[in-house]
C-alpha atoms as a PDB file:
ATOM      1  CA  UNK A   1     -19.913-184.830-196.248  1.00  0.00           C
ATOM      2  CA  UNK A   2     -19.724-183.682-200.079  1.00  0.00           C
ATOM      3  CA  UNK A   3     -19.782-180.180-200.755  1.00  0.00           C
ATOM      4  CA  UNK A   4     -20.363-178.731-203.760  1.00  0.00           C
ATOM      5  CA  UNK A   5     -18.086-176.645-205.398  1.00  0.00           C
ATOM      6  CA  UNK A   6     -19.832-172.879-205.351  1.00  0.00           C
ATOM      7  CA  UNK A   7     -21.458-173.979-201.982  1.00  0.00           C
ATOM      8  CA  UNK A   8     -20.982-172.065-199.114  1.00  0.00           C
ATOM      9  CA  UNK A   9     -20.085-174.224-196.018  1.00  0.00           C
ATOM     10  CA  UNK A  10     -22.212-174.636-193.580  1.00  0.00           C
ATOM     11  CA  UNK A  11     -20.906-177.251-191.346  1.00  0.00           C
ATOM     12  CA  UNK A  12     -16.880-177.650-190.256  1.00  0.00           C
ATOM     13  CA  UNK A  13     -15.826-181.501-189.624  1.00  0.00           C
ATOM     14  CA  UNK A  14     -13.017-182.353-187.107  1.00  0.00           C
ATOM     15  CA  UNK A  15     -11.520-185.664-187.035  1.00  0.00           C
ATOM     16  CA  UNK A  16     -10.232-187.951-184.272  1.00  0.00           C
ATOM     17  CA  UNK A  17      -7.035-189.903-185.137  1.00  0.00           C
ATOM     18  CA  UNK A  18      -6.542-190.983-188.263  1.00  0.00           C
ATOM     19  CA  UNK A  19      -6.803-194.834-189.019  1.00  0.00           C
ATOM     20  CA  UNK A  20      -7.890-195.488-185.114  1.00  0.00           C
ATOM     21  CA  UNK A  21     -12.145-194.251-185.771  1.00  0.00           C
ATOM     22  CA  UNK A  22     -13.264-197.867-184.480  1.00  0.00           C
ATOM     23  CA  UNK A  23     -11.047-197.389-181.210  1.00  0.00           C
ATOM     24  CA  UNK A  24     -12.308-194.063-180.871  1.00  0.00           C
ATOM     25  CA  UNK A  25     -15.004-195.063-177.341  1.00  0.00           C
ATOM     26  CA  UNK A  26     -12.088-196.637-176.123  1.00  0.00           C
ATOM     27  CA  UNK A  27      -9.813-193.664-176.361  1.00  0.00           C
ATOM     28  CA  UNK A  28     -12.278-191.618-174.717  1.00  0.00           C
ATOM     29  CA  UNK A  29     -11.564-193.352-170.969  1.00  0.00           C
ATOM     30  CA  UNK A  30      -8.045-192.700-170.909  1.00  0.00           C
ATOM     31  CA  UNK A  31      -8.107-189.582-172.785  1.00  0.00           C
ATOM     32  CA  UNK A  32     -11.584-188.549-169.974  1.00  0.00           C
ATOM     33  CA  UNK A  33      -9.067-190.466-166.832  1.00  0.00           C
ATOM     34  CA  UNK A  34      -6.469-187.921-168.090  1.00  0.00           C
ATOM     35  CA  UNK A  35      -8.674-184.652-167.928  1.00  0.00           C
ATOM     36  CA  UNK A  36     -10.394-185.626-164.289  1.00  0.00           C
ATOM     37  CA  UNK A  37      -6.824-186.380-162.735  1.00  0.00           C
ATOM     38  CA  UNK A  38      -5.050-183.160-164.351  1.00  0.00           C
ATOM     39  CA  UNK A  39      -7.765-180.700-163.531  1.00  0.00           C
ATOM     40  CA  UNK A  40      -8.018-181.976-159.918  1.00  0.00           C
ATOM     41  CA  UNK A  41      -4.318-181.814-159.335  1.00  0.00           C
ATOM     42  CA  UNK A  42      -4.100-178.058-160.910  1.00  0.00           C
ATOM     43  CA  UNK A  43      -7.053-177.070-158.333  1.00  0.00           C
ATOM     44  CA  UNK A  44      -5.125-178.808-155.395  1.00  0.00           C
ATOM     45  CA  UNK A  45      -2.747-176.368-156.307  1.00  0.00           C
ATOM     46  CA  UNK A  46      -5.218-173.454-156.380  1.00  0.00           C
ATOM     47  CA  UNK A  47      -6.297-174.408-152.936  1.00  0.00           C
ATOM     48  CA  UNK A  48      -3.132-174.613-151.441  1.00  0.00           C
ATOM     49  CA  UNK A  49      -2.046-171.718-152.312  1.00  0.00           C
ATOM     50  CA  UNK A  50      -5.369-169.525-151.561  1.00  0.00           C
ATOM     51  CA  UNK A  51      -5.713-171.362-147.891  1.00  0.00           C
ATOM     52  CA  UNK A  52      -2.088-171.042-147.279  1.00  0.00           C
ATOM     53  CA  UNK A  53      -0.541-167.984-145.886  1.00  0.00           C
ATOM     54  CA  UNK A  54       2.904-168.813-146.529  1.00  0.00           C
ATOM     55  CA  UNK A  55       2.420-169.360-149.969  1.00  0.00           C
ATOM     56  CA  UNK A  56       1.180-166.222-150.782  1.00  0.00           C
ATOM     57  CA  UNK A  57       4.214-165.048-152.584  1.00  0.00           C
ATOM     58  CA  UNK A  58       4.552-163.861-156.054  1.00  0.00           C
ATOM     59  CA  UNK A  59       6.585-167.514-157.436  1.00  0.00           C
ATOM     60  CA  UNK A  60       3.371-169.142-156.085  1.00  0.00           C
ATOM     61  CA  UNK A  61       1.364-166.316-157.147  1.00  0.00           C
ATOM     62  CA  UNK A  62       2.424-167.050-160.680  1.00  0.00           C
ATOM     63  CA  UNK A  63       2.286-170.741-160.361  1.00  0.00           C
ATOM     64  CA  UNK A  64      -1.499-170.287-160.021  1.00  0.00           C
ATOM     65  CA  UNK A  65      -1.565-168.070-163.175  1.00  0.00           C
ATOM     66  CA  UNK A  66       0.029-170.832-165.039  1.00  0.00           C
ATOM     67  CA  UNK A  67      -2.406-173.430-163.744  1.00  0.00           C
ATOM     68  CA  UNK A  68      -5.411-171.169-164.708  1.00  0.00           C
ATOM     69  CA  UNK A  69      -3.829-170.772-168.351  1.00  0.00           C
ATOM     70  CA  UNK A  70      -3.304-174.581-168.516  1.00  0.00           C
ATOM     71  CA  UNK A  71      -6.832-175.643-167.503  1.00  0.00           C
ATOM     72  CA  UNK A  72      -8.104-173.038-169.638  1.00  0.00           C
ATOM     73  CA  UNK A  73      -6.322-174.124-172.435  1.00  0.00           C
ATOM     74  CA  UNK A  74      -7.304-177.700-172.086  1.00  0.00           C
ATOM     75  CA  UNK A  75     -10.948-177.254-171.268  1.00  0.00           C
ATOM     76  CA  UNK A  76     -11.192-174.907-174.778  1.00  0.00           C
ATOM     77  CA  UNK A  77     -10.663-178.067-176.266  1.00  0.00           C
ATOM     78  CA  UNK A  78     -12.703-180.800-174.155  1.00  0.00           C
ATOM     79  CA  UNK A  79     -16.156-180.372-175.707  1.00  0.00           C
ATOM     80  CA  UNK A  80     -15.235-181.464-179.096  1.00  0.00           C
ATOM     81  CA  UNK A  81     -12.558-183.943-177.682  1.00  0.00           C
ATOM     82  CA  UNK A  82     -15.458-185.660-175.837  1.00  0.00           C
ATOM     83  CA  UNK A  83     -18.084-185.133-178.721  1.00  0.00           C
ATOM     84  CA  UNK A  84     -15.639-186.522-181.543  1.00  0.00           C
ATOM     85  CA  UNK A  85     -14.089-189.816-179.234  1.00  0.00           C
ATOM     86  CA  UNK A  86     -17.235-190.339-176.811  1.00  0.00           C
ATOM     87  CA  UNK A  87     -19.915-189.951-179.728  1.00  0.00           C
ATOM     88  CA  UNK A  88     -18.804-189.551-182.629  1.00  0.00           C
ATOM     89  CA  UNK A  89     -20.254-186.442-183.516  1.00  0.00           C
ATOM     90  CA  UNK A  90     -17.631-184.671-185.622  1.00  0.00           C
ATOM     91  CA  UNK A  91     -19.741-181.414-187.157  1.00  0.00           C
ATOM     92  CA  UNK A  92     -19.405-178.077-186.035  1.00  0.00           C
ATOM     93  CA  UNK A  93     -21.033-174.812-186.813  1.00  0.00           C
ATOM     94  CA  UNK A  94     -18.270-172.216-188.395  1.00  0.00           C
ATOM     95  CA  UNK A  95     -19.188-169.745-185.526  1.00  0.00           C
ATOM     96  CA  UNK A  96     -18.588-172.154-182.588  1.00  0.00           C
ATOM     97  CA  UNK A  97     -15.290-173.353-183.999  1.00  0.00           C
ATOM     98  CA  UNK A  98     -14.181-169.402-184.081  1.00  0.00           C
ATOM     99  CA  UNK A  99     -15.373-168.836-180.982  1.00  0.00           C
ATOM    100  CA  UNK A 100     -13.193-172.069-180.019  1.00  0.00           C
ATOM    101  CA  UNK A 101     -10.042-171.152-181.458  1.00  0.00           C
ATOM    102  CA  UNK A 102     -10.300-167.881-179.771  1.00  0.00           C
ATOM    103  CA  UNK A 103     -10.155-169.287-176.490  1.00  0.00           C
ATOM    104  CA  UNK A 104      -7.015-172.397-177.437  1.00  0.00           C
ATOM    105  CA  UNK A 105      -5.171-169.074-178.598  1.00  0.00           C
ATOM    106  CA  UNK A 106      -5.701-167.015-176.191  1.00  0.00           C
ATOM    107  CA  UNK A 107      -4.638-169.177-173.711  1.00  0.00           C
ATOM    108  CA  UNK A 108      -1.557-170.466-175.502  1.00  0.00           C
ATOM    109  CA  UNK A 109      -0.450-166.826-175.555  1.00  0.00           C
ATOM    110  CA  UNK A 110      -1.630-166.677-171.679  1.00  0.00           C
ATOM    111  CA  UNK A 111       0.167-169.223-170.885  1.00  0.00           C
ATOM    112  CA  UNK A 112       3.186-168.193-172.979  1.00  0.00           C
ATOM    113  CA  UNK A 113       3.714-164.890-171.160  1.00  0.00           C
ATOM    114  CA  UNK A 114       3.425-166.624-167.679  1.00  0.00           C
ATOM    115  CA  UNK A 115       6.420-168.548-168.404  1.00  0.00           C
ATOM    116  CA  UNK A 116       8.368-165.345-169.415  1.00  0.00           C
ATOM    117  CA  UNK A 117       7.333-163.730-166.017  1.00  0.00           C
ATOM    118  CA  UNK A 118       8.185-166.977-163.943  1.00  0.00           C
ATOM    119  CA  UNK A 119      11.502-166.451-165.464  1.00  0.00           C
ATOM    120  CA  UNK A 120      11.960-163.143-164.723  1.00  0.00           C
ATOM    121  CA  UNK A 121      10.561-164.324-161.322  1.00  0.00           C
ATOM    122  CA  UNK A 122      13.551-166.677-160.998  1.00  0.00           C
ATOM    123  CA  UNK A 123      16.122-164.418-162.338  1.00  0.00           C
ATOM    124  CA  UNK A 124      15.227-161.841-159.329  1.00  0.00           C
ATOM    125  CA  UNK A 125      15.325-164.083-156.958  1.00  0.00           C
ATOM    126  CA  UNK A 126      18.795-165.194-157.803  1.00  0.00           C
ATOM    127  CA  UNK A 127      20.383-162.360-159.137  1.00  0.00           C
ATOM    128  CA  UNK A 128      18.789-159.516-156.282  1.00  0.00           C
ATOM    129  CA  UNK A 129      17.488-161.974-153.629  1.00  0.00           C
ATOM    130  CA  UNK A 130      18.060-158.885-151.076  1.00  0.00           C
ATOM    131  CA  UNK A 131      15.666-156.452-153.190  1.00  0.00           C
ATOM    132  CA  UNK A 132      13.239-159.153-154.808  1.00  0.00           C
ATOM    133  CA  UNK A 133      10.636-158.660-151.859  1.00  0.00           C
ATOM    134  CA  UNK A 134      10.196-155.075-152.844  1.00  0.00           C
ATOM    135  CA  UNK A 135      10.454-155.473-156.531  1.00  0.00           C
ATOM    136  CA  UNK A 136       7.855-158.036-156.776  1.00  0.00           C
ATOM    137  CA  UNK A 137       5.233-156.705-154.335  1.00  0.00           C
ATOM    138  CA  UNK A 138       1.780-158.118-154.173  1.00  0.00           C
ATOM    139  CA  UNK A 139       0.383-154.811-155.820  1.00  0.00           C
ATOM    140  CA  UNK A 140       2.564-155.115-159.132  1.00  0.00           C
ATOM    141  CA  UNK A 141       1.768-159.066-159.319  1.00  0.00           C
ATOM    142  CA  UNK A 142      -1.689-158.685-159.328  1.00  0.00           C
ATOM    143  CA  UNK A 143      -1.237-156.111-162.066  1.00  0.00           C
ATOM    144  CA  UNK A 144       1.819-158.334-163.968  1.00  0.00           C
ATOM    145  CA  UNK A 145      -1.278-160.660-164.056  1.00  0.00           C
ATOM    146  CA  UNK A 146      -3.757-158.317-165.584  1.00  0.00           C
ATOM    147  CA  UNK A 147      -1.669-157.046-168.499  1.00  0.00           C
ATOM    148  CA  UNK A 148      -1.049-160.644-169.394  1.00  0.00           C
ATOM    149  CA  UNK A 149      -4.544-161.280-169.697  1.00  0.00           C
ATOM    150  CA  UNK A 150      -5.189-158.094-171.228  1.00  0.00           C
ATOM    151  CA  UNK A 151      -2.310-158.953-173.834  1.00  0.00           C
ATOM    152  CA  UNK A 152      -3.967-162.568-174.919  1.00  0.00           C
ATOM    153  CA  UNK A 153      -7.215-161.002-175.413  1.00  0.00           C
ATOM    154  CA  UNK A 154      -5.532-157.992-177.830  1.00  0.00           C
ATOM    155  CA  UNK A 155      -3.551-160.290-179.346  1.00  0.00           C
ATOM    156  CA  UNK A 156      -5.694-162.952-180.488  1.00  0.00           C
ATOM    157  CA  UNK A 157      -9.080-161.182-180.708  1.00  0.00           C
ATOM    158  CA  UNK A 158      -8.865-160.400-184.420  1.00  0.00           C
ATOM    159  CA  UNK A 159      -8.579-164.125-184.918  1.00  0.00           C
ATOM    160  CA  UNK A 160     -12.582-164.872-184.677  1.00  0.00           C
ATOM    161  CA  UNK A 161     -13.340-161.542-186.805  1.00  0.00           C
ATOM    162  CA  UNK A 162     -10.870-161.777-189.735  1.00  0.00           C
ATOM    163  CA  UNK A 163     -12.088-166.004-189.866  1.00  0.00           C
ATOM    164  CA  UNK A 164     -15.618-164.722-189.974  1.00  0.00           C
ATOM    165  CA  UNK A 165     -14.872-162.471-193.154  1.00  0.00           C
ATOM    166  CA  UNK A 166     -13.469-165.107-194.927  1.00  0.00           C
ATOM    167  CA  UNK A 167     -15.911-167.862-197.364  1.00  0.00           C
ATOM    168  CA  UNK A 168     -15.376-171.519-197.327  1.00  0.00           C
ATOM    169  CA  UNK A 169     -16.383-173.480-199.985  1.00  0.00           C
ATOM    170  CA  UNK A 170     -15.569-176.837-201.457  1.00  0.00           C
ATOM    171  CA  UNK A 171     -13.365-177.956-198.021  1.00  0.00           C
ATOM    172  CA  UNK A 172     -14.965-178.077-194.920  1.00  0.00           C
ATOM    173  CA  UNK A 173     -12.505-181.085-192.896  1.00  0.00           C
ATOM    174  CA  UNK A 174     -10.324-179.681-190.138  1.00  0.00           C
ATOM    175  CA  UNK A 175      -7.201-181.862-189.030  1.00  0.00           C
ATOM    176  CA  UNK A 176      -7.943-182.096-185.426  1.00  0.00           C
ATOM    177  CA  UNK A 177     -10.867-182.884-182.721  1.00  0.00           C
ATOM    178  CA  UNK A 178     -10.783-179.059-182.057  1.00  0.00           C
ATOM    179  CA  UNK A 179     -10.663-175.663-184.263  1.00  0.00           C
ATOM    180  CA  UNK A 180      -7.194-174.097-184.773  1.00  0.00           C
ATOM    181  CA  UNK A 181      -6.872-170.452-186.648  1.00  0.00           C
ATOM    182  CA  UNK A 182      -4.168-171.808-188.943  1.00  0.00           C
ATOM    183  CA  UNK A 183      -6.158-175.046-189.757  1.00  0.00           C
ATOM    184  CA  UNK A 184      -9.080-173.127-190.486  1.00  0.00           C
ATOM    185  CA  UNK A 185      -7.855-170.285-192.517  1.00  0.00           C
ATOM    186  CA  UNK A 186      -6.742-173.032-194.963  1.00  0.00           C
ATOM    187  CA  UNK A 187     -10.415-173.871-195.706  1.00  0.00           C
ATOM    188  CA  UNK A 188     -11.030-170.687-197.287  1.00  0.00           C
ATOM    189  CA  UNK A 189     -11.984-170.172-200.664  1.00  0.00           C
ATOM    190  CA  UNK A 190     -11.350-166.300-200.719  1.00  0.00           C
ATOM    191  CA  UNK A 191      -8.009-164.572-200.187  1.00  0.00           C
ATOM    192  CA  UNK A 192      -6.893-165.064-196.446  1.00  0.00           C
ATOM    193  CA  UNK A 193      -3.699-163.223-196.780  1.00  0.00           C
ATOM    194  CA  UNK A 194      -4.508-160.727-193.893  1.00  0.00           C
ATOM    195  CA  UNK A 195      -5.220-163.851-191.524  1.00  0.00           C
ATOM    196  CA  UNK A 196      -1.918-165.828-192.790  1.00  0.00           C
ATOM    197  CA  UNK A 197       0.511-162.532-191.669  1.00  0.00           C
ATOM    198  CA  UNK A 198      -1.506-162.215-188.298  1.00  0.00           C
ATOM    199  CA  UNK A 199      -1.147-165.101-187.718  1.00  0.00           C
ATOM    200  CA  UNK A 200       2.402-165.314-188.356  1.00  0.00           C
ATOM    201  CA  UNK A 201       2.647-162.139-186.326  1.00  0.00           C
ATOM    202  CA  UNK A 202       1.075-163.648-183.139  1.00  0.00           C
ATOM    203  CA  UNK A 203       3.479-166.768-183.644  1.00  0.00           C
ATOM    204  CA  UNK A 204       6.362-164.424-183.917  1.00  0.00           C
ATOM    205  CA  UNK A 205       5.093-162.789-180.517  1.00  0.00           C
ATOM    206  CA  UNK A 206       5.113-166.420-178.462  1.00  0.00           C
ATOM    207  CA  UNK A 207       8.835-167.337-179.981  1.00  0.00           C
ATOM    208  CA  UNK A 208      10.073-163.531-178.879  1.00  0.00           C
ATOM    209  CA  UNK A 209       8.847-164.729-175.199  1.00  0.00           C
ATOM    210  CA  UNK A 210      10.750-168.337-175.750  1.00  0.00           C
ATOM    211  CA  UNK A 211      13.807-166.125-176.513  1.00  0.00           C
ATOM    212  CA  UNK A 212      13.324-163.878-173.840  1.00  0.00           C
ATOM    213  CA  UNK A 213      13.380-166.847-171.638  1.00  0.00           C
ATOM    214  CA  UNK A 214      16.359-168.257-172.935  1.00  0.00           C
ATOM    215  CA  UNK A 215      17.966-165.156-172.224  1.00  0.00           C
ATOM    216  CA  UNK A 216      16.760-164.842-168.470  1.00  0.00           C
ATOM    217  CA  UNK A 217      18.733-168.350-168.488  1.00  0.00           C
ATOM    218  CA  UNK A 218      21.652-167.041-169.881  1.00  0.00           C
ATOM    219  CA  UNK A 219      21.688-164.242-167.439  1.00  0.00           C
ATOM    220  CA  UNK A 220      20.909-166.554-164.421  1.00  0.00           C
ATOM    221  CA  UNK A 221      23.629-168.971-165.800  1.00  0.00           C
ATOM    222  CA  UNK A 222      26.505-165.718-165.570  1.00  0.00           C
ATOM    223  CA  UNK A 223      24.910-164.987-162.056  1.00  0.00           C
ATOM    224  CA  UNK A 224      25.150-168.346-160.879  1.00  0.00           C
ATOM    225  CA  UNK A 225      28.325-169.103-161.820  1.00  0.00           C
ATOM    226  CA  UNK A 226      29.294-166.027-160.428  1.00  0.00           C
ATOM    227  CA  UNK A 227      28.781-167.382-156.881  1.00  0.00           C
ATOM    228  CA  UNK A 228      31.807-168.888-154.956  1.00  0.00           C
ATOM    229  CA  UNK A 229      30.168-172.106-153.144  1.00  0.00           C
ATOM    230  CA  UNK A 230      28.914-174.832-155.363  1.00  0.00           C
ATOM    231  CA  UNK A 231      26.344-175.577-152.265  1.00  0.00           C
ATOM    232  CA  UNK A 232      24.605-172.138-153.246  1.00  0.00           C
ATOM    233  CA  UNK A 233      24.841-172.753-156.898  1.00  0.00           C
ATOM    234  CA  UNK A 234      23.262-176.182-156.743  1.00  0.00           C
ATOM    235  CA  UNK A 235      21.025-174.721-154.372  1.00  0.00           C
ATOM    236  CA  UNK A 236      20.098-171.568-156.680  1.00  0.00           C
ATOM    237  CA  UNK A 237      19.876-173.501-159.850  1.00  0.00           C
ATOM    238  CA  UNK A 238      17.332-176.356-158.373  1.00  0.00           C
ATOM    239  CA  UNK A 239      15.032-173.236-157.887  1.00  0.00           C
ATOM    240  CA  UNK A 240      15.006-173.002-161.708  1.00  0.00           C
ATOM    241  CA  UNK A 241      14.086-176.822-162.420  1.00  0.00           C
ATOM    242  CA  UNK A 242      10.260-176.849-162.596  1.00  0.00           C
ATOM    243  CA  UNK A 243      10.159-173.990-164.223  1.00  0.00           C
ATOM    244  CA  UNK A 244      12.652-174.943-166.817  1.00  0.00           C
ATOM    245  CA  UNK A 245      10.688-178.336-167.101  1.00  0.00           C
ATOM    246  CA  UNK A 246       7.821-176.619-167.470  1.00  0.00           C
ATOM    247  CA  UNK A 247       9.177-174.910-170.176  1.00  0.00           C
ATOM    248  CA  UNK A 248      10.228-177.722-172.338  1.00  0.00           C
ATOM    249  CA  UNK A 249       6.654-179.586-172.024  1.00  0.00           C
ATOM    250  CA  UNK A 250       4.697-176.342-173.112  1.00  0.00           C
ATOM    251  CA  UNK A 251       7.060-175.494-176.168  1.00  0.00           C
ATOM    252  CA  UNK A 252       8.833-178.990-177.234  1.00  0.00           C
ATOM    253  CA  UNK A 253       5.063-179.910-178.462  1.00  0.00           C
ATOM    254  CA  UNK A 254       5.078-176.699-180.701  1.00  0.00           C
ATOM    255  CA  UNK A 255       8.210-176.183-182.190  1.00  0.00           C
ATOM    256  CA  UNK A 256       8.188-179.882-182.823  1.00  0.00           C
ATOM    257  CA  UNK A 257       4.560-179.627-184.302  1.00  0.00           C
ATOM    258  CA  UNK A 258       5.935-176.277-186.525  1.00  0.00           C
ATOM    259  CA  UNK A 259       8.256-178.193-187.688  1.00  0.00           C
ATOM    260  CA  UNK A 260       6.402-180.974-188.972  1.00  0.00           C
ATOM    261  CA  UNK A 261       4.278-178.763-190.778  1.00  0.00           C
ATOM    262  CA  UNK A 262       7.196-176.702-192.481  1.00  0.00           C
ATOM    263  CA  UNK A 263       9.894-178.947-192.846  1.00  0.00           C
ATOM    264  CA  UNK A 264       8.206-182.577-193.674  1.00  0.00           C
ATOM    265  CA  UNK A 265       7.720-183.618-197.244  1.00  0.00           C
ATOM    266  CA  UNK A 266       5.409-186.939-196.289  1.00  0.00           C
ATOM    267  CA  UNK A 267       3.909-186.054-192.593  1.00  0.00           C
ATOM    268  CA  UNK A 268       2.141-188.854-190.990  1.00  0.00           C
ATOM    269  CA  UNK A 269      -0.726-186.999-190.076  1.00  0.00           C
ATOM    270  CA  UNK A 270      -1.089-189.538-187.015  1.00  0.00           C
ATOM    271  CA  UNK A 271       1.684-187.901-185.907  1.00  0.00           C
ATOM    272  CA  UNK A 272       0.987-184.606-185.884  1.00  0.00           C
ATOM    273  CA  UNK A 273      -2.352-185.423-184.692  1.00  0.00           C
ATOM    274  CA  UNK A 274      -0.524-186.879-181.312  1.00  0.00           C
ATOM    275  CA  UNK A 275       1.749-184.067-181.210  1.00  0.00           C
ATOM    276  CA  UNK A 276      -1.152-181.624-181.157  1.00  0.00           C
ATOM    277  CA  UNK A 277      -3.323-183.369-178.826  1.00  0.00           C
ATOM    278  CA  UNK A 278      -0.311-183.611-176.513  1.00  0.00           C
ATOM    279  CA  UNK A 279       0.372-179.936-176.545  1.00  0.00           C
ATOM    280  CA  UNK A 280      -2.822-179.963-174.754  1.00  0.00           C
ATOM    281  CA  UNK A 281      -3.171-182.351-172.429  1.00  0.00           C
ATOM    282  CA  UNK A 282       0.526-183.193-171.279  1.00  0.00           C
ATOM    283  CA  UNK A 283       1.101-179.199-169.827  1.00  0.00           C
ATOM    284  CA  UNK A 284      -2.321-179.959-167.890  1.00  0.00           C
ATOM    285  CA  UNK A 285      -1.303-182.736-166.555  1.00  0.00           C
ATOM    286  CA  UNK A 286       2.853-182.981-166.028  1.00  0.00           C
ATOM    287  CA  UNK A 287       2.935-179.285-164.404  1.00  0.00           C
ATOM    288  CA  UNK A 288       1.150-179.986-161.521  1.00  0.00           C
ATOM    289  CA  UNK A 289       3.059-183.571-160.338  1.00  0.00           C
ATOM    290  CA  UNK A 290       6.459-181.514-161.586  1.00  0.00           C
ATOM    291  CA  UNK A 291       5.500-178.694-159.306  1.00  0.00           C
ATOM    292  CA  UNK A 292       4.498-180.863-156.419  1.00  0.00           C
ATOM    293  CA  UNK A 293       8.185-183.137-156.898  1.00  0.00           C
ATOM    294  CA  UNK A 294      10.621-180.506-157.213  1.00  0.00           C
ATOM    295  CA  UNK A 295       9.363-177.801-155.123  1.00  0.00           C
ATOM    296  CA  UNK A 296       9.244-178.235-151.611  1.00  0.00           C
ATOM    297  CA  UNK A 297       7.319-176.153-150.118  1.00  0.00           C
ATOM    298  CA  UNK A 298       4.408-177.451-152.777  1.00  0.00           C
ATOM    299  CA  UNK A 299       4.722-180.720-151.663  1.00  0.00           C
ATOM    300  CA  UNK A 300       4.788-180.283-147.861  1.00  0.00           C
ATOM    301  CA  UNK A 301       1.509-178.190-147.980  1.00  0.00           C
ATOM    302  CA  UNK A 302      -0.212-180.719-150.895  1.00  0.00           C
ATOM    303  CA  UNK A 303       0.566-183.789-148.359  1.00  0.00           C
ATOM    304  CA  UNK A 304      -0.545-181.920-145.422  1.00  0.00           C
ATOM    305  CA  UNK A 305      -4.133-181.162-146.891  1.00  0.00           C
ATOM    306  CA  UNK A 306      -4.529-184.651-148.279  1.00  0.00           C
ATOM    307  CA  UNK A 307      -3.712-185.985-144.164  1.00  0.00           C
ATOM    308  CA  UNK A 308      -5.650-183.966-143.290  1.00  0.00           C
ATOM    309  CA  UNK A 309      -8.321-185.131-145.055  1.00  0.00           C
END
């Protein structure tokens, strides 16, 4: 779509990936198969642990926070996904791809501050197993959960305003099936200076929670090792495995992804394409079967509803 140079844009493009448009249908099943199997097995987990009593404590409580963020992270992105690889239709208006980016954003930064609670979670239970009942009460995870909401919405609401300022002119092709703040800003014609150091700011405020969770690790490390029997320690640290997996899938992506973007002199953009569309489909999918493998009590009650079925 040509666009003149003093023209305002009126339409964004996305793209699918790069050098595979006449495989594009065909992507669509596995990418669709992929989305159906990883939103039912994040709701199995909702279910359980709303119809289960004995899951109704705050490590499960904050398991279903993180499998809110992830399916709201991945269905931000489905409509365009599906338009761009089902039928080709790659335009977008400007305000529906801010309105878009709002929501991947938010729930990136959701779903970053979940993982710094879960392990703060874990480093309770381990390091004050004796007080973590009345630490973590009911009452203060319900409200844990509302000022982590409230803090993605803050945080990322000046995202669809200071876009909206902005005018685009002579580039209107995005780099991905769905609209990202930093892939958008670029478009602009006009100074986006105040978008570029928000942005940076909000990426600076997800790699403070990475670090905060390396620390919790560091301090469950020096608690663990602090215990006598290598049963218990064995025993504490397998606590910590899904959670640390879970980890590593939501952040490898990014950091990898940032890193491509700073660091690469000739980026295949297939690659970074992948990388991206990973970041939000694998977390969707993986946490659930990592949750249901390495924690016990997930598994029991997931298996018991299915036979009972």
């Amino acid at each position: 779509m040509p666009v003149l140079n003093n023209s305002e844009v009126k339409l964004f493009l996305l793209i699918g990936i790069p050098g595979l448009d006449y495989a594009h249908v065909w992507l669509s099943i596995p990418i669709c198969l992929m989305y159906l199997v990883a939103i039912m097995g994040n709701c199995i987990i909702l279910f359980v642990i709303k119809t289960e009593p004995s899951l109704h404590e705050p490590m499960y409580y904050f398991l279903a926070m993180l499998a809110v963020s992830d399916m709201g992270l991945s269905l931000s992105s489905l409509p365009t996904m599906l338009r761009v690889f089902l039928f080709s239709v790659m335009v977008i208006s400007p305000h529906a791809c801010f309105a878009q980016e709002f929501f991947i954003h938010g729930f990136t930064v959701m779903e970053s501050s979940v993982l710094l609670i879960m392990s703060l979670d874990r480093f309770l239970a381990i390091h004050n197993p004796l007080r973590y009942s009345s630490i973590l009460t009911n009452k203060r995870v319900a409200k844990m959960g509302l000022i982590l909401a409230m803090r993605s919405i803050i945080l990322v609401l000046p995202f669809p305003f200071t876009l909206s300022r902005l005018r685009y002119c002579q580039k209107n092709l995005l780099s991905h099936s769905y609209c990202l703040h930093q892939d958008i800003m670029k478009l602009a014609c006009s100074d986006n200076k105040i978008n570029f150091i928000y942005g940076f700011f909000v990426a600076l405020c997800t790699m403070l929670d990475l670090a905060l969770i390396v620390l919790s690790y560091v301090l469950i490390l020096k608690t663990v090792l602090s215990i006598a029997s290598l049963t218990e320690r064995l025993k504490a640290l397998n606590t910590c495995v899904s959670h640390i997996c879970a980890v590593l899938i939501f952040y490898v992506p990014i950091i990898t992804l940032a890193a491509i973007h700073r660091f690469a002199k000739h980026k295949n953009p297939l690659v970074a394409v992948l990388i991206a569309d990973m970041f939000l489909l694998v977390p969707l999918l993986m946490n659930p079967i990592v949750y249901c493998v390495k924690t016990r009590q997930i598994r029991e009650k997931v298996l018991g509803k299915l036979q009972d079925r």
